[in-house]
C-alpha atoms as a PDB file:
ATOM      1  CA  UNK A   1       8.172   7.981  39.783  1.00  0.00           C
ATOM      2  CA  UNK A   2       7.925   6.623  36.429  1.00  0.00           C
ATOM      3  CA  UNK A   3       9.985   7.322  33.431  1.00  0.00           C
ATOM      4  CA  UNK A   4       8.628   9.372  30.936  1.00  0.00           C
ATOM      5  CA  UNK A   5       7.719   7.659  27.500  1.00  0.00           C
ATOM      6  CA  UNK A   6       8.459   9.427  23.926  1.00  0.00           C
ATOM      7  CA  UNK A   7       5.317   9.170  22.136  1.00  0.00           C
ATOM      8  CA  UNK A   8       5.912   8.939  18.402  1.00  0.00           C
ATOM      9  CA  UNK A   9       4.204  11.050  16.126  1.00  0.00           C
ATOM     10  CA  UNK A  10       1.763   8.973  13.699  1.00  0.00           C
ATOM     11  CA  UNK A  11       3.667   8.742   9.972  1.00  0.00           C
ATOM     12  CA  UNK A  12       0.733   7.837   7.817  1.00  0.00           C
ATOM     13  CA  UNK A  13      -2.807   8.507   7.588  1.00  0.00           C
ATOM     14  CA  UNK A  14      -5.911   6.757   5.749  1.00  0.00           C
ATOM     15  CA  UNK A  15      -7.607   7.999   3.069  1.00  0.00           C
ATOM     16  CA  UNK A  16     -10.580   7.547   5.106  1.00  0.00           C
ATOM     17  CA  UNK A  17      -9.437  10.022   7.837  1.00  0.00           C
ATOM     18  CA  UNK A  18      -8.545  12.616   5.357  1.00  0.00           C
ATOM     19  CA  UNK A  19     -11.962  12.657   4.046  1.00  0.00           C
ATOM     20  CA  UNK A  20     -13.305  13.476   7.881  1.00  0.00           C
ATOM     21  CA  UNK A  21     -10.506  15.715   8.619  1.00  0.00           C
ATOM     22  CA  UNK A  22     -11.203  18.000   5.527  1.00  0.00           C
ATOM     23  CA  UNK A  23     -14.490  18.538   6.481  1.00  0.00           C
ATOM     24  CA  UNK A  24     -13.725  19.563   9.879  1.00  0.00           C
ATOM     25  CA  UNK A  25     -13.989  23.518  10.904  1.00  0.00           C
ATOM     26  CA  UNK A  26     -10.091  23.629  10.922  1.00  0.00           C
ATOM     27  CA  UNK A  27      -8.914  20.864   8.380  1.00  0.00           C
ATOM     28  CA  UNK A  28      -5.621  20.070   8.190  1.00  0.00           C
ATOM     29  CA  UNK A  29      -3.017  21.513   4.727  1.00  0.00           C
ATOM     30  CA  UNK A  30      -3.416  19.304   2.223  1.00  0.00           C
ATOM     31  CA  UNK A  31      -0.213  19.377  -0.048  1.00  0.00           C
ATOM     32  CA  UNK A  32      -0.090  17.583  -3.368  1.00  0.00           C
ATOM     33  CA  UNK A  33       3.851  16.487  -4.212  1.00  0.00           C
ATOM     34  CA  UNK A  34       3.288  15.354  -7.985  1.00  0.00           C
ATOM     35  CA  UNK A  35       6.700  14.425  -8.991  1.00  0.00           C
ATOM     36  CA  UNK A  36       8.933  11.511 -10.684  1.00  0.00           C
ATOM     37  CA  UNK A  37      12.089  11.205 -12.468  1.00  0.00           C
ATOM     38  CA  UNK A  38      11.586  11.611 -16.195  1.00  0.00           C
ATOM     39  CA  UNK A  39       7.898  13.211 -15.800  1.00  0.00           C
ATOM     40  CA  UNK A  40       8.124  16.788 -15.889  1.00  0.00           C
ATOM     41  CA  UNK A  41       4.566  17.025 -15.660  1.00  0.00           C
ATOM     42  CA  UNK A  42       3.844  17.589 -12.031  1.00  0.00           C
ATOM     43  CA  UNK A  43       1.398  20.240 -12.427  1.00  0.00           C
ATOM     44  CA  UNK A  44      -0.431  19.222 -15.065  1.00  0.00           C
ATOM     45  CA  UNK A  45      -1.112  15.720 -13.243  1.00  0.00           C
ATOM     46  CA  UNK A  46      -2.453  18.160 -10.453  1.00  0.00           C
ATOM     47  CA  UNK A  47      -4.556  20.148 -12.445  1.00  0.00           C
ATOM     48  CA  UNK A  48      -6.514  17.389 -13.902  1.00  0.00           C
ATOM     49  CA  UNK A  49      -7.425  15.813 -10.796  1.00  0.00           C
ATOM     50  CA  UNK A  50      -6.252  16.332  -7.101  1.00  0.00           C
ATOM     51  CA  UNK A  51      -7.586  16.015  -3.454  1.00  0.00           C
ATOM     52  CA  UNK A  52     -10.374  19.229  -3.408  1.00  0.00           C
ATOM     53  CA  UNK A  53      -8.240  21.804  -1.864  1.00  0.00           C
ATOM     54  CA  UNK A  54      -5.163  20.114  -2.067  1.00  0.00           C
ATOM     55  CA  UNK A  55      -1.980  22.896  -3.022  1.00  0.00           C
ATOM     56  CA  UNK A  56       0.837  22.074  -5.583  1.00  0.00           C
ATOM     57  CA  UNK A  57       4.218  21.743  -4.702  1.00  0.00           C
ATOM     58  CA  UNK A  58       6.908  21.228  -6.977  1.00  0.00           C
ATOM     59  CA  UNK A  59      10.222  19.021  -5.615  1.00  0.00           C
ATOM     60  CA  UNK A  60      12.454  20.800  -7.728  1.00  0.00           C
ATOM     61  CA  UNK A  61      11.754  24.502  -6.849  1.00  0.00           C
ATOM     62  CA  UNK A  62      10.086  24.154  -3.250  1.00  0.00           C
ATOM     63  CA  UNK A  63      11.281  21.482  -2.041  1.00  0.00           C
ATOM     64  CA  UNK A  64      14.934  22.077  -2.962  1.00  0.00           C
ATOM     65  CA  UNK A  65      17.705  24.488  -2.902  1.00  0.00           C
ATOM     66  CA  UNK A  66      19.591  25.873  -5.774  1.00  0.00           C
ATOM     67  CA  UNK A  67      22.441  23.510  -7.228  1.00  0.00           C
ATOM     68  CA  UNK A  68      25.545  23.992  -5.562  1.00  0.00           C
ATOM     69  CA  UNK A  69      28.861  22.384  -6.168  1.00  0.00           C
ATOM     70  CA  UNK A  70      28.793  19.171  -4.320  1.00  0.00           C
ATOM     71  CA  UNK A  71      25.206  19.656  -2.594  1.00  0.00           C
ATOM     72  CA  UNK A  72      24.022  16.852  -4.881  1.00  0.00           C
ATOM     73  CA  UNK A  73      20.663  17.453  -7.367  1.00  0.00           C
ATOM     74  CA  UNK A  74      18.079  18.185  -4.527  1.00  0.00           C
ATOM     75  CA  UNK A  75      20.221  20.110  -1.762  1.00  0.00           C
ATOM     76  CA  UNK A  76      18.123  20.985   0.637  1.00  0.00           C
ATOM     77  CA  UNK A  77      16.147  24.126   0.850  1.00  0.00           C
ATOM     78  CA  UNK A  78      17.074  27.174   3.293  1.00  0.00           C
ATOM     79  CA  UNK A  79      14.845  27.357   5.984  1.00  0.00           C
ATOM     80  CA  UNK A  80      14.074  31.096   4.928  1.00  0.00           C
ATOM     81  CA  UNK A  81      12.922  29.484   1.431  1.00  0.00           C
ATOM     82  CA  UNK A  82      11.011  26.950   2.884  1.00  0.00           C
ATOM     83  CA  UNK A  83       9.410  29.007   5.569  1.00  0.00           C
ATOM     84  CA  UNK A  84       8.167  31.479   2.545  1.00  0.00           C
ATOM     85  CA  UNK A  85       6.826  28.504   0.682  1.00  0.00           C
ATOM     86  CA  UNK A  86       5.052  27.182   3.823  1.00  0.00           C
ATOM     87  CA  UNK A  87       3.548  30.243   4.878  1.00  0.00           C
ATOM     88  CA  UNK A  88       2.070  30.423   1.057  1.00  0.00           C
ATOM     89  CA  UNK A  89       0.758  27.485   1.414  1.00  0.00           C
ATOM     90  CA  UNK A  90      -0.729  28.379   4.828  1.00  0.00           C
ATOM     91  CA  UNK A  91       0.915  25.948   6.734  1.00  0.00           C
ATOM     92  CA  UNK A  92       0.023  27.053  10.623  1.00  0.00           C
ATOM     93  CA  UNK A  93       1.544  25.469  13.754  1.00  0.00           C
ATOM     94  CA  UNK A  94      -2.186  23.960  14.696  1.00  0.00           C
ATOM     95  CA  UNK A  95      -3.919  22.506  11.567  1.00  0.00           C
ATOM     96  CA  UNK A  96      -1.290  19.883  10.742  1.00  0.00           C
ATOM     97  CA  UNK A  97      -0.667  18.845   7.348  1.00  0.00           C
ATOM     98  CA  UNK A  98      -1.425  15.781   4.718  1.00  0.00           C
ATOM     99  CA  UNK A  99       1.303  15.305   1.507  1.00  0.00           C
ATOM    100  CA  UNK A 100       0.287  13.051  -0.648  1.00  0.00           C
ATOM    101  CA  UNK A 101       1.397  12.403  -3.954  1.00  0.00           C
ATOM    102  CA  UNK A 102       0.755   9.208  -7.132  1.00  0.00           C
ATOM    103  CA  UNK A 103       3.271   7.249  -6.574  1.00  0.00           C
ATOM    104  CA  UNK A 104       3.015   5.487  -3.209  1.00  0.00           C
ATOM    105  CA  UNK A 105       4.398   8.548  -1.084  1.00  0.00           C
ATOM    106  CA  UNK A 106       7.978   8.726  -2.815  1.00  0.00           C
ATOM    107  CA  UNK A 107       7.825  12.077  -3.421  1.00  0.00           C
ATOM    108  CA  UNK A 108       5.255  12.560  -0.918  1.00  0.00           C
ATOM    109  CA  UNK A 109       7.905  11.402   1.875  1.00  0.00           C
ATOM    110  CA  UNK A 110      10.204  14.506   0.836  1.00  0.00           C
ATOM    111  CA  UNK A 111       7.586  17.142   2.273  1.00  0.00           C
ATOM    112  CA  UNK A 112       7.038  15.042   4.521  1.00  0.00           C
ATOM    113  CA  UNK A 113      10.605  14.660   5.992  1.00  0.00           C
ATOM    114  CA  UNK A 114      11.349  18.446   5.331  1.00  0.00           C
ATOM    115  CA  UNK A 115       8.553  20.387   7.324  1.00  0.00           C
ATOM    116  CA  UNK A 116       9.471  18.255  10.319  1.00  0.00           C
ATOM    117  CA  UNK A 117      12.888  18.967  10.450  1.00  0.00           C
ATOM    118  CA  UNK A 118      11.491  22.406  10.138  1.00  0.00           C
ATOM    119  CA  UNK A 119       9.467  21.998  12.888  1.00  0.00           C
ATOM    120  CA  UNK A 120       5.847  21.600  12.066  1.00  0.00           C
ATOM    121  CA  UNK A 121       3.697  19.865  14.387  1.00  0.00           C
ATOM    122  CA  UNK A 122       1.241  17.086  12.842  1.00  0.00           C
ATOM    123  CA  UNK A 123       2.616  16.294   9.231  1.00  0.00           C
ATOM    124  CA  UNK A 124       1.841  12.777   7.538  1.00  0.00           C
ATOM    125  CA  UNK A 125       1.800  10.884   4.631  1.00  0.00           C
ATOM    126  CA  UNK A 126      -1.539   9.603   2.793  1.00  0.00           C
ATOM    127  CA  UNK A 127      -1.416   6.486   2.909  1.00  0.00           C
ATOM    128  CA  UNK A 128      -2.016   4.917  -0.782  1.00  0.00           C
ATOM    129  CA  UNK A 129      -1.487   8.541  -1.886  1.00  0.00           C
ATOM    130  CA  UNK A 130      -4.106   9.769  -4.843  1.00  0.00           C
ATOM    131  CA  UNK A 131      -4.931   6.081  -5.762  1.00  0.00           C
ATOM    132  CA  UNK A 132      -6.242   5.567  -2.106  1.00  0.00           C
ATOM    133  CA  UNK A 133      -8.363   8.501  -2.727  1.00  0.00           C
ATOM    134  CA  UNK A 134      -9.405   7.713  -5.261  1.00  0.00           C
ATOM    135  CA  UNK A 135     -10.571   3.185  -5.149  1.00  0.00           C
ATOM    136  CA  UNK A 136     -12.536   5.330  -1.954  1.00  0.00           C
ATOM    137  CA  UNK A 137     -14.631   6.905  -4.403  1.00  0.00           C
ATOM    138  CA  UNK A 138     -14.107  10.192  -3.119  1.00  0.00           C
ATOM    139  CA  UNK A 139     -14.375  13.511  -5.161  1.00  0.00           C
ATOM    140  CA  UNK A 140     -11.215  15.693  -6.773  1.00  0.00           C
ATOM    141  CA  UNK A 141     -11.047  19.073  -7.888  1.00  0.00           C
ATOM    142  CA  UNK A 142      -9.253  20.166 -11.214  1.00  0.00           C
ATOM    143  CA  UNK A 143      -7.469  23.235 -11.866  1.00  0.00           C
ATOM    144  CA  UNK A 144      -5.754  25.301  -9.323  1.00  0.00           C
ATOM    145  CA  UNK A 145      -6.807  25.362  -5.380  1.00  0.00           C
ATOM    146  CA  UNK A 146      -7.037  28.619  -3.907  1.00  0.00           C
ATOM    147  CA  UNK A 147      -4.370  27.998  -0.811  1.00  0.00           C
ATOM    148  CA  UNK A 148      -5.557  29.093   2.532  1.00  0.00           C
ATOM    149  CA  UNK A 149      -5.225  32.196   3.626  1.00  0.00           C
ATOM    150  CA  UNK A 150      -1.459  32.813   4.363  1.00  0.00           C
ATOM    151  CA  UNK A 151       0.480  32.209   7.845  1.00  0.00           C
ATOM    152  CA  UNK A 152       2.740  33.471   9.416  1.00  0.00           C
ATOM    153  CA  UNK A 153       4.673  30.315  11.031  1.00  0.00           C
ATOM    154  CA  UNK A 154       7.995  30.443  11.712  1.00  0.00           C
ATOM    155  CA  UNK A 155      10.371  27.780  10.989  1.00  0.00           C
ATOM    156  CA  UNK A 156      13.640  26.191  12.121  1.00  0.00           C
ATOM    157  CA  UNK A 157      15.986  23.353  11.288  1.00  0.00           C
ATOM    158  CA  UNK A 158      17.477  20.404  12.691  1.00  0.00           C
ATOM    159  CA  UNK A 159      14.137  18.332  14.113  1.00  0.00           C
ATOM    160  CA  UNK A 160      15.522  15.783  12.374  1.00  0.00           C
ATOM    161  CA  UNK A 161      18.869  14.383  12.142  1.00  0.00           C
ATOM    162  CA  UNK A 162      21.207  14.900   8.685  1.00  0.00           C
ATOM    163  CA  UNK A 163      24.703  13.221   7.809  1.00  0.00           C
ATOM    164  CA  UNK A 164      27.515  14.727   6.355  1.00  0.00           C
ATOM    165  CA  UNK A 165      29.735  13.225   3.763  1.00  0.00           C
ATOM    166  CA  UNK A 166      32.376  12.562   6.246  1.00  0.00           C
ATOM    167  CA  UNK A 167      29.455  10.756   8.717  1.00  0.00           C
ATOM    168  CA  UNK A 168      28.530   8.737   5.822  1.00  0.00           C
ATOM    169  CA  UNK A 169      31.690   7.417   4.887  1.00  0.00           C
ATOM    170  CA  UNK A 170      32.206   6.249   8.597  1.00  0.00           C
ATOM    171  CA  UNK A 171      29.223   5.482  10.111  1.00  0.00           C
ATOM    172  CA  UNK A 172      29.450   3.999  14.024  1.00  0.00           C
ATOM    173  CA  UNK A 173      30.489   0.302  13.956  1.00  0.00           C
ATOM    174  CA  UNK A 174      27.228  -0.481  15.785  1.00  0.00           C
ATOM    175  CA  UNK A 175      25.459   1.430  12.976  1.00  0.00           C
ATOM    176  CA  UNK A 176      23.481   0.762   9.934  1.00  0.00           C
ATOM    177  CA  UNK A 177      23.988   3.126   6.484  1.00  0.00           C
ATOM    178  CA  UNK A 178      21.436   2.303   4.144  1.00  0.00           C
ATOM    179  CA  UNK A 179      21.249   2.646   0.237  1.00  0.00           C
ATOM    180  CA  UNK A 180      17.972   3.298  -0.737  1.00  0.00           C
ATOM    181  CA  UNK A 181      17.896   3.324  -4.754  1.00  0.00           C
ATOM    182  CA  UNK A 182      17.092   0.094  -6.871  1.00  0.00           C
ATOM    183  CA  UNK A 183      19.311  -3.081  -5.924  1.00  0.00           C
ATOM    184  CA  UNK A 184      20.624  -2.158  -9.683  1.00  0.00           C
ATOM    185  CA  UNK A 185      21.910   1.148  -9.007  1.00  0.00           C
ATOM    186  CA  UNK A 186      23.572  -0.413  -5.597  1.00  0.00           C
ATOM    187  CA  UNK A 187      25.654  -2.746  -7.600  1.00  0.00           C
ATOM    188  CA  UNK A 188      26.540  -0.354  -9.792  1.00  0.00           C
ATOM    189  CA  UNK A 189      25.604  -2.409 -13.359  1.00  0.00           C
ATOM    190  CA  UNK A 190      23.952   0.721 -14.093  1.00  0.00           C
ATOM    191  CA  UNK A 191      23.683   4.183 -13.512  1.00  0.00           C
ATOM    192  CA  UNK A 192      21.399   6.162 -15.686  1.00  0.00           C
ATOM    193  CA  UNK A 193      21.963   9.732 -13.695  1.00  0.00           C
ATOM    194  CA  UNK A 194      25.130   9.812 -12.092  1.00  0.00           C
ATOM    195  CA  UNK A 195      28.602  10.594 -12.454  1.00  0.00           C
ATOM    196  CA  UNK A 196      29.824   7.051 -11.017  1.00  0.00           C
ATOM    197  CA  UNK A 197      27.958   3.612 -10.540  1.00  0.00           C
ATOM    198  CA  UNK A 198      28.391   1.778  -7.344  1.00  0.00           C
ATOM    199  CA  UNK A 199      27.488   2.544  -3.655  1.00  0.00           C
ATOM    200  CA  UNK A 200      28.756   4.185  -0.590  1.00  0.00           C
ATOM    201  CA  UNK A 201      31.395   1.185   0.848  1.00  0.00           C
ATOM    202  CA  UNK A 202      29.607  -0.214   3.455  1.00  0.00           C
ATOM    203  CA  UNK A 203      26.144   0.661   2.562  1.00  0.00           C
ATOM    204  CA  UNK A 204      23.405  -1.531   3.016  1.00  0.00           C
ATOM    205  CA  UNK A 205      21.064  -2.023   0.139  1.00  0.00           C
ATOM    206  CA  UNK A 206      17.372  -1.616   1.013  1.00  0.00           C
ATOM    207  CA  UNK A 207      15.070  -0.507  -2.001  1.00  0.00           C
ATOM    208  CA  UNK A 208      12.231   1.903  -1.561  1.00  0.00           C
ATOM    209  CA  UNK A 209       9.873  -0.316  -3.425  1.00  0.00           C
ATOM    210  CA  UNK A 210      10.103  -3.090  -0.612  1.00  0.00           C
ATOM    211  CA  UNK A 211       8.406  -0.361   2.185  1.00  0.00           C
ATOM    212  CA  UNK A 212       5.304  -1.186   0.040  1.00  0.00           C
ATOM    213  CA  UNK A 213       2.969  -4.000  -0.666  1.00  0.00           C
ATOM    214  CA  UNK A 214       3.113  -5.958  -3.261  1.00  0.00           C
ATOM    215  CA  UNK A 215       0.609  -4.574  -6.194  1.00  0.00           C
ATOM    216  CA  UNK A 216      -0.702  -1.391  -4.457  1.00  0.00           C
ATOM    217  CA  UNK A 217       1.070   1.495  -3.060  1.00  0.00           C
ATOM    218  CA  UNK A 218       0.344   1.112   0.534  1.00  0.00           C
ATOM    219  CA  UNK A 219       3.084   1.356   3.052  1.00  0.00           C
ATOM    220  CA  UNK A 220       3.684  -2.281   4.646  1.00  0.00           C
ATOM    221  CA  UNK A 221       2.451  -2.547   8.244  1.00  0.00           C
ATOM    222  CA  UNK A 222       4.373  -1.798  10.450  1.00  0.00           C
ATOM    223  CA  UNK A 223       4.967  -5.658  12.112  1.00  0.00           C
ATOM    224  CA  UNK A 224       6.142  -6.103   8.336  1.00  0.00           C
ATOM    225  CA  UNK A 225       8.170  -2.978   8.187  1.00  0.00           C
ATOM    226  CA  UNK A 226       9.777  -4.339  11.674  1.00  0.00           C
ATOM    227  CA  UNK A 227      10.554  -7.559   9.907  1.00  0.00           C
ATOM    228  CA  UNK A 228      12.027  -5.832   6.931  1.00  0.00           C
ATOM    229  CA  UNK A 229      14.251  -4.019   8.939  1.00  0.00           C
ATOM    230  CA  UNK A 230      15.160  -6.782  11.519  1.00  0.00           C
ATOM    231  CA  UNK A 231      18.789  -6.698  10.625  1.00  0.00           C
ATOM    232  CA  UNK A 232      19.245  -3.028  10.860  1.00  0.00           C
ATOM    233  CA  UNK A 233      20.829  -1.509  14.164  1.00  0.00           C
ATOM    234  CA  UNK A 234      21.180   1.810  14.998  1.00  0.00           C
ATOM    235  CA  UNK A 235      22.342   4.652  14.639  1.00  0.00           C
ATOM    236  CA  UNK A 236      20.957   4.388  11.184  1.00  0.00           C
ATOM    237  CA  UNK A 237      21.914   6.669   8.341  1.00  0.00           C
ATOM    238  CA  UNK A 238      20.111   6.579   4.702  1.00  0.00           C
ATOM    239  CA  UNK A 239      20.795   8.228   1.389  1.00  0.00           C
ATOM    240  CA  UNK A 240      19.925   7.246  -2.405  1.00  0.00           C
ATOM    241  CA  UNK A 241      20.737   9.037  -5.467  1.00  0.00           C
ATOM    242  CA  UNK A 242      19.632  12.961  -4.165  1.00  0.00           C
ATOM    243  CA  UNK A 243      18.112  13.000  -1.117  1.00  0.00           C
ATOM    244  CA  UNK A 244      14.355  12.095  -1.990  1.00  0.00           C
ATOM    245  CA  UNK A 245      12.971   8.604  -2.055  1.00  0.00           C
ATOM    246  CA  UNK A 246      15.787   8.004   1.169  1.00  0.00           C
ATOM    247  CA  UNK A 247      12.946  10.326   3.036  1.00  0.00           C
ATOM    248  CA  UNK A 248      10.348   7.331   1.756  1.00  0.00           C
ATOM    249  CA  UNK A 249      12.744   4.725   3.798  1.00  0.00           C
ATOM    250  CA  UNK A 250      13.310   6.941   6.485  1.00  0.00           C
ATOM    251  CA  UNK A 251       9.131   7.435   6.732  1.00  0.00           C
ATOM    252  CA  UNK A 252       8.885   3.723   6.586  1.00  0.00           C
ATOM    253  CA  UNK A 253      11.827   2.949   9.842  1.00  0.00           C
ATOM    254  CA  UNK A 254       9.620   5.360  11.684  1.00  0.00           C
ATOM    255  CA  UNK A 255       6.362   3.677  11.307  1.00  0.00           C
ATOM    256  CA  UNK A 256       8.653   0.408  12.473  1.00  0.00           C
ATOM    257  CA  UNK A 257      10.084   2.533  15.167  1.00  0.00           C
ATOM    258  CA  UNK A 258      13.558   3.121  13.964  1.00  0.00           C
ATOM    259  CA  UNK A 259      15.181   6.722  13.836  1.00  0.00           C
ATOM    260  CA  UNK A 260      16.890   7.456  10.638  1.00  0.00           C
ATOM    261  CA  UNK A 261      19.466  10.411   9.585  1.00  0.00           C
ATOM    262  CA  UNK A 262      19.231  11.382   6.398  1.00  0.00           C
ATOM    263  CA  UNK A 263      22.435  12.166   3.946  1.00  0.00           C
ATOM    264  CA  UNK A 264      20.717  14.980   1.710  1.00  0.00           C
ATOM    265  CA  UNK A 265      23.786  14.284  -0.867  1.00  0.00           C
ATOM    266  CA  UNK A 266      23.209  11.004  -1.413  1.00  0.00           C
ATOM    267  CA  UNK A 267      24.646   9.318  -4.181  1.00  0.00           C
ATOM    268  CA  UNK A 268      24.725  12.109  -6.407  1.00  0.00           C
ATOM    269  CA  UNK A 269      27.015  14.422  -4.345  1.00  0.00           C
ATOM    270  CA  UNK A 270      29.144  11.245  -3.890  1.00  0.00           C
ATOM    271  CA  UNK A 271      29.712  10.202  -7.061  1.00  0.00           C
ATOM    272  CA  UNK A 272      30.771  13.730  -8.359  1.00  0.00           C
ATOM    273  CA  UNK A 273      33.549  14.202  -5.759  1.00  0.00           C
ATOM    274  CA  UNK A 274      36.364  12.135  -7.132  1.00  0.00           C
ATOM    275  CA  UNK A 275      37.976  11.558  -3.754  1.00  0.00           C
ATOM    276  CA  UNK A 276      35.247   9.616  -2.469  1.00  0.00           C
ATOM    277  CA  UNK A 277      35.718   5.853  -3.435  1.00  0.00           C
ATOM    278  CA  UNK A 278      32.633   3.755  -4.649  1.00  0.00           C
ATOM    279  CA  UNK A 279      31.781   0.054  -4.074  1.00  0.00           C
ATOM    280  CA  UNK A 280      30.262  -1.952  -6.293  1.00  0.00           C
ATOM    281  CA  UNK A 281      28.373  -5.514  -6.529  1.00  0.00           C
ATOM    282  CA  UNK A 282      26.021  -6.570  -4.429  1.00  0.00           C
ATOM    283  CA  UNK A 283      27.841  -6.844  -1.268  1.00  0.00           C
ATOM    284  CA  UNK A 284      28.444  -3.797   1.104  1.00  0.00           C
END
């Protein structure tokens, strides 16, 4: 009898297929994830031109919990909080869902990450993100979307794997612990949020900005991806400085076939607990 094969569930989608889907009977959630360190403009950005239909989401309230003391600066939301915020967007267990957001899918990759540890079927990434949308030529809408009617969907956690501190600081010796933030932040000659510069001793560094091709925000392919990560063995862990742009680098292992466990601290619940020690320079 043969042995059953995992089939992976697609990461990305083309701007291309969105346009198709949307105008399908049942189209899929479109989600748009506006956000970026030092632009607190989300919503505006969304009001003056987004995917027709596409919803709002904002990182900071939807898409993460309340501050805690050592949760980091996006802690994860409850799955109670998130559940209420998918079922107002009118997320449903069959239509699937497209996040997209202006900045090559690092925001993007946080919804993204989130409602499938939650447990929804048929989530991906645009591809290219509003910029793909919109070199296609394809028409926005401005203002606020009406969202779909809402659901009812019930959520749960733990779809996808999560580190601890304590798993972070001593990761499998056959693993990999990546350190997704600029290759400036990794060695620690600067640190423009943070308590403390440096890295997670024995972190790997492996910046966001190399899952995309060079001059347009388009994930790499995934033979490129594959090279990119060559090195890497598994179990693989990634953080960077709260939790976010690691879900980018986790979204681009998958589309090279890798699992990744994310560290929803990240750098930022690291560096504020004094007890945990921090590397620096450019060496792990």
């Amino acid at each position: 009898m043969a042995a059953t094969v995992a089939v992976r569930e697609p990461v990305l989608i083309g701007a291309a297929e969105v346009y198709r889907r949307v105008a399908e009977p049942e189209p899929p959630v479109l989600l748009d994830v506006r956000w970026a360190l030092g632009d607190p403009h989300g919503a505006e950005h969304y009001r003056a031109g987004h995917l027709p239909g596409a919803v709002y989401v904002d990182l900071d309230t939807e898409l993460s919990g309340p501050h805690s003391p050592g949760a980091g600066l996006h802690p994860l939301p409850s799955v109670g909080q998130l559940q209420e915020a998918a079922r107002r967007w009118g997320i449903t267990a069959e239509r699937g869902v497209v996040v997209y957001d202006n900045t090559g899918g690092l925001a993007a990759a946080r919804a993204w990450w989130l409602l499938r540890w939650a447990g929804v079927p048929g989530v991906r990434i645009l591809d290219g993100g509003l910029a793909a949308w919109r070199a296609a030529g394809y028409a926005e809408g401005t203002g606020e979307a009406r969202p779909q009617p809402a659901s009812d969907i019930v959520l749960d956690g733990g779809h996808l794997p999560t580190l601890t501190a304590d798993e972070a600081a001593a990761p499998p010796a056959a693993g990999t612990l990546l350190d997704a933030r600029a290759a400036e932040r990794y060695r620690g000659d600067v640190e423009p949020i943070d308590p403390r510069a440096g890295h997670i001793p024995g972190a790997v560094s492996a910046p966001t900005g190399g899952n995309l091709q060079d001059g347009v925000p388009l994930f790499k392919t995934a033979e490129q991806l594959r090279e990119r990560f060559a090195g890497v063995t598994g179990p693989v862990g990634v953080y960077c400085g709260s939790g976010v742009t690691a879900a980018h680098e986790i979204a681009a292992l998958a589309v090279a076939g890798i699992d990744a466990a994310l560290y929803p601290g990240s750098w930022s619940a690291w560096s504020a607990d004094p007890e945990r020690p921090a590397a620096t320079g450019d060496q792990p």
